[in-house]
Structures are given as C-alpha cells and as structure tokens.
N, C-alpha and C. Protein backbone atom coordinates (compact mmCIF):
# COMPACT_ATOMS: atom_id res chain seq x y z
N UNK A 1 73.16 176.05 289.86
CA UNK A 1 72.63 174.75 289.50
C UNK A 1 73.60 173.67 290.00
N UNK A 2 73.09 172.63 290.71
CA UNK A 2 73.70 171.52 290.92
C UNK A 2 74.50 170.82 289.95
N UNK A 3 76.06 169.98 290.22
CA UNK A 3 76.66 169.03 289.06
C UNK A 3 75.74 167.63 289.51
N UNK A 4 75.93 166.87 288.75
CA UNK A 4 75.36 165.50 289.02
C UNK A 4 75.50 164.85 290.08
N UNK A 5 76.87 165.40 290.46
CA UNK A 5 77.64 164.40 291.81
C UNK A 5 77.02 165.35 292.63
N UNK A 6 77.09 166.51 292.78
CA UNK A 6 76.64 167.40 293.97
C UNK A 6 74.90 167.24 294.28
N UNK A 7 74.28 167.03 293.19
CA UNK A 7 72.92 166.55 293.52
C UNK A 7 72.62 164.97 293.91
N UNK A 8 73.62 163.93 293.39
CA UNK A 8 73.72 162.80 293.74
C UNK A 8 73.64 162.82 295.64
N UNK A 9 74.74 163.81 295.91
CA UNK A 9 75.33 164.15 297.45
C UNK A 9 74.30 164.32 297.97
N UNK A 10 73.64 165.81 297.27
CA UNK A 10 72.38 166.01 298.01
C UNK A 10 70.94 165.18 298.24
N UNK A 11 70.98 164.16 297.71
CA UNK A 11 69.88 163.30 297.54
C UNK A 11 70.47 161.84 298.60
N UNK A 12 71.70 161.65 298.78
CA UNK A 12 72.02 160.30 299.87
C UNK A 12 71.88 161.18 300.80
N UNK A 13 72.40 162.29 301.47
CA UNK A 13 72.29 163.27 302.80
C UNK A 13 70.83 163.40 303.15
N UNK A 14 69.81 163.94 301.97
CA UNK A 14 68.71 163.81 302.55
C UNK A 14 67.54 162.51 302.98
N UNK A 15 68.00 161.50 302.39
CA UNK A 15 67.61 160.17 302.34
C UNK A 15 68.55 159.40 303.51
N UNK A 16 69.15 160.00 303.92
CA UNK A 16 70.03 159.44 305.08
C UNK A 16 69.37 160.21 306.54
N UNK A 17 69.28 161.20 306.50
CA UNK A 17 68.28 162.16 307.22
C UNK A 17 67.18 161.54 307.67
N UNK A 18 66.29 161.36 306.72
CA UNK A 18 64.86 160.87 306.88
C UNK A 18 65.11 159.59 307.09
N UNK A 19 66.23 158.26 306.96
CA UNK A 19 65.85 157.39 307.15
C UNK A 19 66.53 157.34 308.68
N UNK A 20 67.44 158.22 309.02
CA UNK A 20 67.57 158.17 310.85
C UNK A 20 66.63 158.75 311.54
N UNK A 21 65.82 159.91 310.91
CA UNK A 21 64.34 160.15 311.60
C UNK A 21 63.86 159.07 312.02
N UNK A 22 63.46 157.99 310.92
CA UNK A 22 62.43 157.10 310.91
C UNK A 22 62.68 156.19 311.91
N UNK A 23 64.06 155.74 311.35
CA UNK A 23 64.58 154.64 312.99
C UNK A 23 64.65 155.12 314.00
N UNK A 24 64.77 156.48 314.54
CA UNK A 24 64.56 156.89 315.82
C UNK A 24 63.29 156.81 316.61
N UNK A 25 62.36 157.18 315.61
CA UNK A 25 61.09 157.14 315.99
C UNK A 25 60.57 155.47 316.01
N UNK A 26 61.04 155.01 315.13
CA UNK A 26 60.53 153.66 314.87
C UNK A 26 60.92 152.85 316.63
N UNK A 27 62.78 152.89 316.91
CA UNK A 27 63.29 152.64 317.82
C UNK A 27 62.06 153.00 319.10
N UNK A 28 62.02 154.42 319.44
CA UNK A 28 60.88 154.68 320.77
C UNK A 28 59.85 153.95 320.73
N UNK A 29 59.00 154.30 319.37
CA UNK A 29 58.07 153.09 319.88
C UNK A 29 57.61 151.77 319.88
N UNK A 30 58.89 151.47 319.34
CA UNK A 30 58.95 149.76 319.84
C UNK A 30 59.27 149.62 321.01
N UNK A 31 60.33 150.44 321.97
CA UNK A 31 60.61 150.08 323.12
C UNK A 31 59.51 150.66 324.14
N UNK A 32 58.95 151.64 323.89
CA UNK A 32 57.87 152.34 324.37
C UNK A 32 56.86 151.07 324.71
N UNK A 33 56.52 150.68 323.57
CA UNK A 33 55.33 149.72 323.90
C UNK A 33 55.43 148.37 324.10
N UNK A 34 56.84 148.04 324.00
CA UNK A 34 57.20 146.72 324.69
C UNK A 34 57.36 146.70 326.04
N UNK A 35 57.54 147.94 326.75
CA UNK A 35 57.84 148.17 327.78
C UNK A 35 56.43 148.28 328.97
N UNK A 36 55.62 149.34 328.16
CA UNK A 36 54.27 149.52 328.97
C UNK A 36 54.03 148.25 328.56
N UNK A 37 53.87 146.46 327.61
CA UNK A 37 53.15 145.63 327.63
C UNK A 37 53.69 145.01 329.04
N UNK A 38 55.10 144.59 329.30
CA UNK A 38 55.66 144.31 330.22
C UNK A 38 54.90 144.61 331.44
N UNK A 39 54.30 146.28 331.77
CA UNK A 39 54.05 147.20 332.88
C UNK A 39 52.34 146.47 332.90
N UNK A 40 52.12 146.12 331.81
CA UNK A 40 50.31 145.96 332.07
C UNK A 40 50.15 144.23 332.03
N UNK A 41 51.27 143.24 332.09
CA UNK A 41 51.09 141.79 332.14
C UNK A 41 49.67 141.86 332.53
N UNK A 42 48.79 140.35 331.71
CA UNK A 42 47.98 140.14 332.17
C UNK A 42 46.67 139.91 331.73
N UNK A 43 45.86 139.08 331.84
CA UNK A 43 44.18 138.98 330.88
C UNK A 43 44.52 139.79 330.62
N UNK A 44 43.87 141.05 331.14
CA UNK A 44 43.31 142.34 330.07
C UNK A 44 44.09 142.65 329.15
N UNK A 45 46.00 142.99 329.23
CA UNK A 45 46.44 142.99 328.29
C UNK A 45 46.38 142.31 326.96
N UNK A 46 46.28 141.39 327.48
CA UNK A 46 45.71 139.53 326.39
C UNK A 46 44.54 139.97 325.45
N UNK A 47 43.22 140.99 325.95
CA UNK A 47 42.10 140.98 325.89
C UNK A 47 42.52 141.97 324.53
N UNK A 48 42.78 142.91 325.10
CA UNK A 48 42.89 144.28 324.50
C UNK A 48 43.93 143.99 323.22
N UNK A 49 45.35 143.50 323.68
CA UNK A 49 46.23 143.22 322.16
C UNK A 49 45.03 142.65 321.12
N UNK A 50 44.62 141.54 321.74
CA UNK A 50 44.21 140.42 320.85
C UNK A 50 42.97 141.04 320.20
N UNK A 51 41.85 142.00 320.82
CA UNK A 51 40.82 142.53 320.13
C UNK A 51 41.54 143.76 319.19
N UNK A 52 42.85 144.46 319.43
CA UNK A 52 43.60 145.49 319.13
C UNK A 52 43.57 144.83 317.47
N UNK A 53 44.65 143.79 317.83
CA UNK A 53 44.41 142.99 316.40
C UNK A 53 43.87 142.82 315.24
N UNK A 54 42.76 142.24 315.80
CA UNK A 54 41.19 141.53 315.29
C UNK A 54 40.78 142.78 314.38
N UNK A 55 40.89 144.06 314.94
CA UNK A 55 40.13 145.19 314.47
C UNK A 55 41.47 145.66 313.54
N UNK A 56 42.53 145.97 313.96
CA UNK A 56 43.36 146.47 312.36
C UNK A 56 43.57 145.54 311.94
N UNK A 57 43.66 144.19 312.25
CA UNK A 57 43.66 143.62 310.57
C UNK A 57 42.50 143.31 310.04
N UNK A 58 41.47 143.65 310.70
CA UNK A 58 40.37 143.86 309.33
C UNK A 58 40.42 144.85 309.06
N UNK A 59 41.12 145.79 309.48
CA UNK A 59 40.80 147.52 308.39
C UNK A 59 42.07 147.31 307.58
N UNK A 60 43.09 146.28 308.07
CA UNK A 60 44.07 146.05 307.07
C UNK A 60 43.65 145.82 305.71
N UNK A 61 42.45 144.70 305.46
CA UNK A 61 41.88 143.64 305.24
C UNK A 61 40.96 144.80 304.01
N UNK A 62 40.35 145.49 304.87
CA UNK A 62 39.61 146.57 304.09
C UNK A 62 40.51 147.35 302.72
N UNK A 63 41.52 148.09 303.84
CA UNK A 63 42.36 149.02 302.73
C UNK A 63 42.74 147.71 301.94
N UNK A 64 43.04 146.69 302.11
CA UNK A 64 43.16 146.36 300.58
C UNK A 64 42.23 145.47 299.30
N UNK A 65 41.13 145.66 300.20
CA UNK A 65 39.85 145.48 299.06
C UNK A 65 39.48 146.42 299.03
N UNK A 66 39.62 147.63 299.38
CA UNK A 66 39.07 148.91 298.47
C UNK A 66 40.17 150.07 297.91
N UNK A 67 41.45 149.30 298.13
CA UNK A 67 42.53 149.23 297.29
C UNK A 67 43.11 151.43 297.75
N UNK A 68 42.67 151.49 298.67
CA UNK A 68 42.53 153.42 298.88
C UNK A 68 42.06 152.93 300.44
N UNK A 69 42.80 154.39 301.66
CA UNK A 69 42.58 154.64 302.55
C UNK A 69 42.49 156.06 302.47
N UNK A 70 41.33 156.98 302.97
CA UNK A 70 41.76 158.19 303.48
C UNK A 70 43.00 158.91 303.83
N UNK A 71 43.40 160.06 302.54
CA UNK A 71 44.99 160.62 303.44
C UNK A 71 44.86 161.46 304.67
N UNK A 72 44.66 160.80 305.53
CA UNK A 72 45.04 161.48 306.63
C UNK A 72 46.54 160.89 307.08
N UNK A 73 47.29 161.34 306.79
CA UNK A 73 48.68 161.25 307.07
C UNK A 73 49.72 162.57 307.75
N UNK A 74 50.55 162.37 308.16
CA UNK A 74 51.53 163.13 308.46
C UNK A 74 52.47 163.49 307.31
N UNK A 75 52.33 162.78 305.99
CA UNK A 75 53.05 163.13 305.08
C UNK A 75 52.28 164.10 304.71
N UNK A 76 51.10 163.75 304.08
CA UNK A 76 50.42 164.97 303.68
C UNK A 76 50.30 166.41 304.19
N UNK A 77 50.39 166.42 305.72
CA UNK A 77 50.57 167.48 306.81
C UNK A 77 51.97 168.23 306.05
N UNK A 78 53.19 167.49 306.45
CA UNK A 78 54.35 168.35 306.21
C UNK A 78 54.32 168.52 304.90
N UNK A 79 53.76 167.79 304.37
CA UNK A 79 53.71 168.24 302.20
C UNK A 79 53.45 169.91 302.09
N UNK A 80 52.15 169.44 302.62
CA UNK A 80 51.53 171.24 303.15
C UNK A 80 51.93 172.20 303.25
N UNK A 81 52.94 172.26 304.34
CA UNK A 81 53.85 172.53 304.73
C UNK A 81 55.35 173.63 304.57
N UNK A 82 55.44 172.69 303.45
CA UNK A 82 56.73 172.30 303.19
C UNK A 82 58.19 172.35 304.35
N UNK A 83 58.07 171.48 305.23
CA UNK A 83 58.75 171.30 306.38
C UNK A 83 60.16 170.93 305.42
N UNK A 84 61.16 171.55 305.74
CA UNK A 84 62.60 171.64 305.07
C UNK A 84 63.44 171.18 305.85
N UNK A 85 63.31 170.04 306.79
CA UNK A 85 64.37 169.51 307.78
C UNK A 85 63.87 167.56 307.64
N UNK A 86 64.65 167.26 306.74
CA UNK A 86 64.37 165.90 306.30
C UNK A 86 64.47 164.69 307.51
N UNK A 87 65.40 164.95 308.71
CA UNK A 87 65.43 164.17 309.78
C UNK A 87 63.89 164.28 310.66
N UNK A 88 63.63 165.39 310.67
CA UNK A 88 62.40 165.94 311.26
C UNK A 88 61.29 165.02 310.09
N UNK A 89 61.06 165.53 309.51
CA UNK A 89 60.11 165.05 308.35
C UNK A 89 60.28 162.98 308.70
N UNK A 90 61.42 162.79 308.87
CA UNK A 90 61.80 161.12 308.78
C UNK A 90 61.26 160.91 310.29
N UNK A 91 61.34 161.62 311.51
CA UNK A 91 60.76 161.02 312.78
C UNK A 91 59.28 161.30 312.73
N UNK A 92 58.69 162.25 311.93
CA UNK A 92 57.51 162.22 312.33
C UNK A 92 56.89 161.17 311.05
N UNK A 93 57.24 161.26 309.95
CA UNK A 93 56.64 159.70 309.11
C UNK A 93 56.69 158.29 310.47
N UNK A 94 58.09 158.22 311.69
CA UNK A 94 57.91 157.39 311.86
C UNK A 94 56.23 157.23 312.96
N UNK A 95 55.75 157.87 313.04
CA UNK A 95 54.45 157.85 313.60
C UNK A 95 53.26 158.16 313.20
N UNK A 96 53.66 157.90 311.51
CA UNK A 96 52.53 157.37 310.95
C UNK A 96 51.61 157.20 310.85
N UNK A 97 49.92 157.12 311.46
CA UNK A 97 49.26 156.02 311.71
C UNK A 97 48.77 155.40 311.10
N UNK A 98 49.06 154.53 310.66
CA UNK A 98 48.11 153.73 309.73
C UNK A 98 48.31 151.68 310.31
N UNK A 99 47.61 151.09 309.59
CA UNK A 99 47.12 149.68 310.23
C UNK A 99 48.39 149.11 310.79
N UNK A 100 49.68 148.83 309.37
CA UNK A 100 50.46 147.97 309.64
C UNK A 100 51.40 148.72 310.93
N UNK A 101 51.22 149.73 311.09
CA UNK A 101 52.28 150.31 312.00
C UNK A 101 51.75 150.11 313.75
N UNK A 102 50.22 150.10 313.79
CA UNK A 102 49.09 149.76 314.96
C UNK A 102 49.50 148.42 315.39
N UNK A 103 49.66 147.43 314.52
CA UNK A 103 49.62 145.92 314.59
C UNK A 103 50.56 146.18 314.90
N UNK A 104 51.75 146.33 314.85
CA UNK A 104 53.32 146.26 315.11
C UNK A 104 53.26 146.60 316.22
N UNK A 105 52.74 147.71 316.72
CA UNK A 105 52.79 147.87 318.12
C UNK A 105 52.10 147.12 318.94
N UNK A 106 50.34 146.47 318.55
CA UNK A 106 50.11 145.42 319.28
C UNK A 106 50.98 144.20 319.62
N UNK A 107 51.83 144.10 318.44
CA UNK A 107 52.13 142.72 318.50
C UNK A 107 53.71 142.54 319.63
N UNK A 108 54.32 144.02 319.53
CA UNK A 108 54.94 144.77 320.61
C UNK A 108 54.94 144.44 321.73
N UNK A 109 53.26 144.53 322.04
CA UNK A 109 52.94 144.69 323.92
C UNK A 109 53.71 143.84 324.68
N UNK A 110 53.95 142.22 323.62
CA UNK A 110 54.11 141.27 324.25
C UNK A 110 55.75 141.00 324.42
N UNK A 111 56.11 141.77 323.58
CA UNK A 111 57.50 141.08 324.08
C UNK A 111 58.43 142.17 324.70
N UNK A 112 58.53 142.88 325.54
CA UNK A 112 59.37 143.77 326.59
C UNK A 112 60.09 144.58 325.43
N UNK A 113 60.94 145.62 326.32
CA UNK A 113 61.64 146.78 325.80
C UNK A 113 62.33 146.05 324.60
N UNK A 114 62.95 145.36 325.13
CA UNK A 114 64.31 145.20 323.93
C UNK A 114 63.67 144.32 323.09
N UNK A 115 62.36 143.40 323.07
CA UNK A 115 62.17 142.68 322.07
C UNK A 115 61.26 143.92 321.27
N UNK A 116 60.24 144.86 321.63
CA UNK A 116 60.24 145.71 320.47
C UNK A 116 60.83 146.48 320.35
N UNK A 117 61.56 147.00 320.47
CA UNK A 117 63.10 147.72 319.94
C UNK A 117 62.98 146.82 318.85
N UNK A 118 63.67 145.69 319.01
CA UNK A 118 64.11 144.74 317.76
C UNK A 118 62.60 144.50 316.61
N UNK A 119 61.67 144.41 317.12
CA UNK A 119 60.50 144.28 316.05
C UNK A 119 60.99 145.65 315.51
N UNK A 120 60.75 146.56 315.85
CA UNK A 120 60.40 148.51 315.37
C UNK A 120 62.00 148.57 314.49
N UNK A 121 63.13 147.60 314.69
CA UNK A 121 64.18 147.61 313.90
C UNK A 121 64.00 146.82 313.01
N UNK A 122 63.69 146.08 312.58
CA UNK A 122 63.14 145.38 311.32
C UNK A 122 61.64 145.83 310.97
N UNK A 123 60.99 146.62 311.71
CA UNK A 123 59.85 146.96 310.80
C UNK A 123 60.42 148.13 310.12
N UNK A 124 61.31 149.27 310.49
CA UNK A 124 62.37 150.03 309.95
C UNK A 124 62.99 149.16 308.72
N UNK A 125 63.63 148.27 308.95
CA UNK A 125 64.70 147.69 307.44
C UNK A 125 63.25 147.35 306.60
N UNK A 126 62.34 146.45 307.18
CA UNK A 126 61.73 146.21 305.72
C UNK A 126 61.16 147.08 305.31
N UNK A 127 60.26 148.20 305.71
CA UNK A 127 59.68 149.72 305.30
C UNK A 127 60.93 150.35 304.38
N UNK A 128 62.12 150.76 305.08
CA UNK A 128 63.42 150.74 304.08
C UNK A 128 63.39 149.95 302.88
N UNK A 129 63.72 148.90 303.26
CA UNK A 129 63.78 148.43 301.85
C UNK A 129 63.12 148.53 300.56
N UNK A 130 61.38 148.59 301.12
CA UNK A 130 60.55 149.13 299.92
C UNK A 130 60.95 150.26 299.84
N UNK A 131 61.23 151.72 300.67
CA UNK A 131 61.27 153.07 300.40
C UNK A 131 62.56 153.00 299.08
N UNK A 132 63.65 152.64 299.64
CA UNK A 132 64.83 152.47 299.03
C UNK A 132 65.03 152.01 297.17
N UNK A 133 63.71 150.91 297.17
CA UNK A 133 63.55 150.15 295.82
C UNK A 133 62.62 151.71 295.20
N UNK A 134 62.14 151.91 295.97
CA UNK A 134 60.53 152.76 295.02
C UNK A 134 61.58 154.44 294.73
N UNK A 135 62.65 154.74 295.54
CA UNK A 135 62.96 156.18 295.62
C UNK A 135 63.42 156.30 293.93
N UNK A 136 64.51 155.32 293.51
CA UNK A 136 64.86 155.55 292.43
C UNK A 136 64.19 154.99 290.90
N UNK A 137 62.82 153.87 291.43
CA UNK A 137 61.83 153.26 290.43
C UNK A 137 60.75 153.86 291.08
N UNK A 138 60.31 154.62 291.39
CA UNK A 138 58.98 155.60 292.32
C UNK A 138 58.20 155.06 290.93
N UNK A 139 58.40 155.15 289.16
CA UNK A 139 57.68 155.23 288.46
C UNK A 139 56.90 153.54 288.48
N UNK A 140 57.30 152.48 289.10
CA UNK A 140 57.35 151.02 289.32
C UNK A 140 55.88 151.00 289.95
N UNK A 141 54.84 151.53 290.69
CA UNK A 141 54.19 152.08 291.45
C UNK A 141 53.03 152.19 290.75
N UNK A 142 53.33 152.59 289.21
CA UNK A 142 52.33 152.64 288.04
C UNK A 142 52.01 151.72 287.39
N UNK A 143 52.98 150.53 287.17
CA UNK A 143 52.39 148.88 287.05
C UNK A 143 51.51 148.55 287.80
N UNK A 144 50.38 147.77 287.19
CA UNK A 144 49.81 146.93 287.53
C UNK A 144 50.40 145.61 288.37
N UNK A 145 51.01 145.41 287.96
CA UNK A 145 51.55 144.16 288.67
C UNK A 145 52.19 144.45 289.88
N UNK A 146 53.24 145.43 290.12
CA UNK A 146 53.76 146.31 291.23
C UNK A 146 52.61 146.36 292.29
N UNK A 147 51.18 146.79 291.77
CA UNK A 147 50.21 147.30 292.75
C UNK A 147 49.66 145.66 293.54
N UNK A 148 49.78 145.08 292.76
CA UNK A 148 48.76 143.93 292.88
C UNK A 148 49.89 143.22 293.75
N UNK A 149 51.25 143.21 293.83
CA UNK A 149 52.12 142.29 295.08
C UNK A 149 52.08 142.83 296.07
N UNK A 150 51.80 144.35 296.07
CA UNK A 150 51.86 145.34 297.34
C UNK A 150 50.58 144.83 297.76
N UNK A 151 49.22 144.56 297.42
CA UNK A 151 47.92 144.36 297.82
C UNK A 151 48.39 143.27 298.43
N UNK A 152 48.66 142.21 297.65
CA UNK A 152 48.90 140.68 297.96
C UNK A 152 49.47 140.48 299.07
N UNK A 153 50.47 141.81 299.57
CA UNK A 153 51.46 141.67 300.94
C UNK A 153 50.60 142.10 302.13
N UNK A 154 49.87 142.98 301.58
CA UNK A 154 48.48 143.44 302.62
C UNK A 154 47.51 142.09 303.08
N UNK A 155 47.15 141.78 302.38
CA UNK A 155 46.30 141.28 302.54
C UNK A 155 46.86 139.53 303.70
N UNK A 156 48.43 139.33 302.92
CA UNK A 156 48.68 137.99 303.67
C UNK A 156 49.26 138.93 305.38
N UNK A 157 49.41 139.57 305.47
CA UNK A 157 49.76 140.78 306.77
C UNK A 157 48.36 140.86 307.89
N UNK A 158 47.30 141.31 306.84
CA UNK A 158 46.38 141.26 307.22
C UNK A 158 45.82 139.79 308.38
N UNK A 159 45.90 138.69 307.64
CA UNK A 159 45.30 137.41 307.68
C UNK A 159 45.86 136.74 308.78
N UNK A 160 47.55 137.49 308.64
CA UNK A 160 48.59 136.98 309.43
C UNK A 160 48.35 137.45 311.24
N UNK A 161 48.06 138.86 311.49
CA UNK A 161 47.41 139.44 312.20
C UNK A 161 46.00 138.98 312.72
N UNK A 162 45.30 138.75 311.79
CA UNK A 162 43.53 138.70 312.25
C UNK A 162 44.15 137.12 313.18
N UNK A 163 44.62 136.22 312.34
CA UNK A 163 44.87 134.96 313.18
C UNK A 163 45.77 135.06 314.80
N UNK A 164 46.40 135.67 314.60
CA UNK A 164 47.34 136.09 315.71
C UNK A 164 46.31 136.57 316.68
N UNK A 165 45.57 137.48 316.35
CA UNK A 165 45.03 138.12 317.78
C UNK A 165 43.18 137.38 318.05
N UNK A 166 43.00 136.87 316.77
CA UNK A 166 42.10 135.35 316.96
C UNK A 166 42.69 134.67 318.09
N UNK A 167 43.92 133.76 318.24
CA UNK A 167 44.65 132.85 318.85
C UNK A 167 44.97 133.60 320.22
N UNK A 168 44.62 134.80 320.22
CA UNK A 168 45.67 135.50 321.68
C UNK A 168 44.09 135.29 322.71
N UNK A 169 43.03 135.69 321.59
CA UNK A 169 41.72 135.21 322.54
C UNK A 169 41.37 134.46 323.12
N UNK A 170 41.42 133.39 322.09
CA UNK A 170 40.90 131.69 322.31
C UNK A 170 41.89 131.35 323.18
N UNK A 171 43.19 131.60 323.27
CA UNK A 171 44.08 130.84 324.21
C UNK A 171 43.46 131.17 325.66
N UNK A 172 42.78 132.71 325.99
CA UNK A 172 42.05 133.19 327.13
C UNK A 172 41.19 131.81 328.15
C-alpha cells in the first residue's frame, strides 16, 4: 500500500506525463496546421477556414444547448482499454476531436508554423488550467453553477468563432 507522500509522488508523475503528452500533441498540431495554412494561401483557404468555422461553432453552439455531445472520444477508447502509459494516454487526448479543438485549428490556418505552435500552447495552458482546477475538485463538476459557467464559456467561444469565420467570408 502506498504512504501519502508516495501516492502524492505517484499522482504529480502521472499528471506530469499526460500533461507533456498533451503539449506535444497539442505543439504538432498547431504547427502542423499553421504551416499547411501558410502552404494553401489564398481565396479558397479564406473559403474553407471561414465555412470550417461557421459549421463548428454552430455545433459548438449546439453542444451547449443540448448541454451533451455523443462520447465518441479517445478517452473513452483508452478507458476501455485500460492503456497504462499516461504520456501516451496525454498525446492521444491531445487529438481529441471535438468543436473547440477543430476551431483552434481553423483559426491556425492563418497564422504560419510558429504562430500556431503558440495558439496550440495556450490552448494547452488554458485546457490545463481547467484540467488542473477539476483533478483535485473533479467533485465541483456536480454544481450547478460550475456547469452553467462551463456552458456560458461555450457558448461565448461559440459566438466568438461563428463571427470570426462570418467576417473571414464577407471580407471575400
């Protein structure tokens, strides 16, 4: 049986694990897709981000008026699983798919390697930061009020997006 400190140990090692998974993965495909936006300059790129947009942030828009998305996830996959290599487990969460992680990469196309690098590194810290608050209040999750700022962040994400790739059109 574990002492307190030795399970303390074991719980920053594995949470340190999964959160360099995540930035690794997070890292590729920000630079990944800042890079091919660079490679595809151009209307169509314009066309495609901006309709890319339009369409996840209304399914943004959706998941949070019907407050539930389908788990089709990669968490659920390795849950399954039980995949026992927490760095592994942390790069493949970072590919995710779901809305806010789609938009990030649309919003990607536009600014070259190193500017999404830097988006996919702060979409890393702030994803962190919620993971980080919820690991040791996970029970916080069961408020009402908890649920309803997480919606509230959806939804202004959402709006924030639909306008963005509105504006990438009309500028056409």
């Amino acid at each position: 049986m574990m002492s307190g400190n030795g399970r303390a140990s074991w719980t920053a090692r594995v949470v340190g694990e999964l959160a360099a998974g995540r930035l690794a993965a997070y890292v590729i495909v920000g630079a990944t897709a800042g890079y091919v936006g660079v490679q595809l300059e151009g209307t169509l790129l314009e066309i495609v981000t901006g309709a890319s947009m339009i369409v996840l942030s209304v399914l943004l828009l959706l998941y949070a008026a019907t407050q539930g998305w389908p788990h089709l996830s990669i968490c659920r996959w390795v849950n399954q699983r039980r995949i026992r290599f927490p760095i592994a487990f942390g790069f493949l969460t970072g590919f995710n798919v779901c809305p806010p992680l789609l938009l990030a990469i649309s919003y990607a196309f536009g600014l070259g390697s190193l500017g999404g690098l830097l988006l996919f590194a702060g979409f890393f810290a702030g994803t962190s930061a919620y993971l980080v608050l919820l690991l040791p209040l996970g029970f916080l999750g069961k408020w009402r009020t908890i649920r309803l700022i997480a919606l509230m962040t959806a939804v202004l994400s959402g709006t924030f997006f639909l306008l963005m790739g509105v504006a990438r059109i009309l500028a056409l």
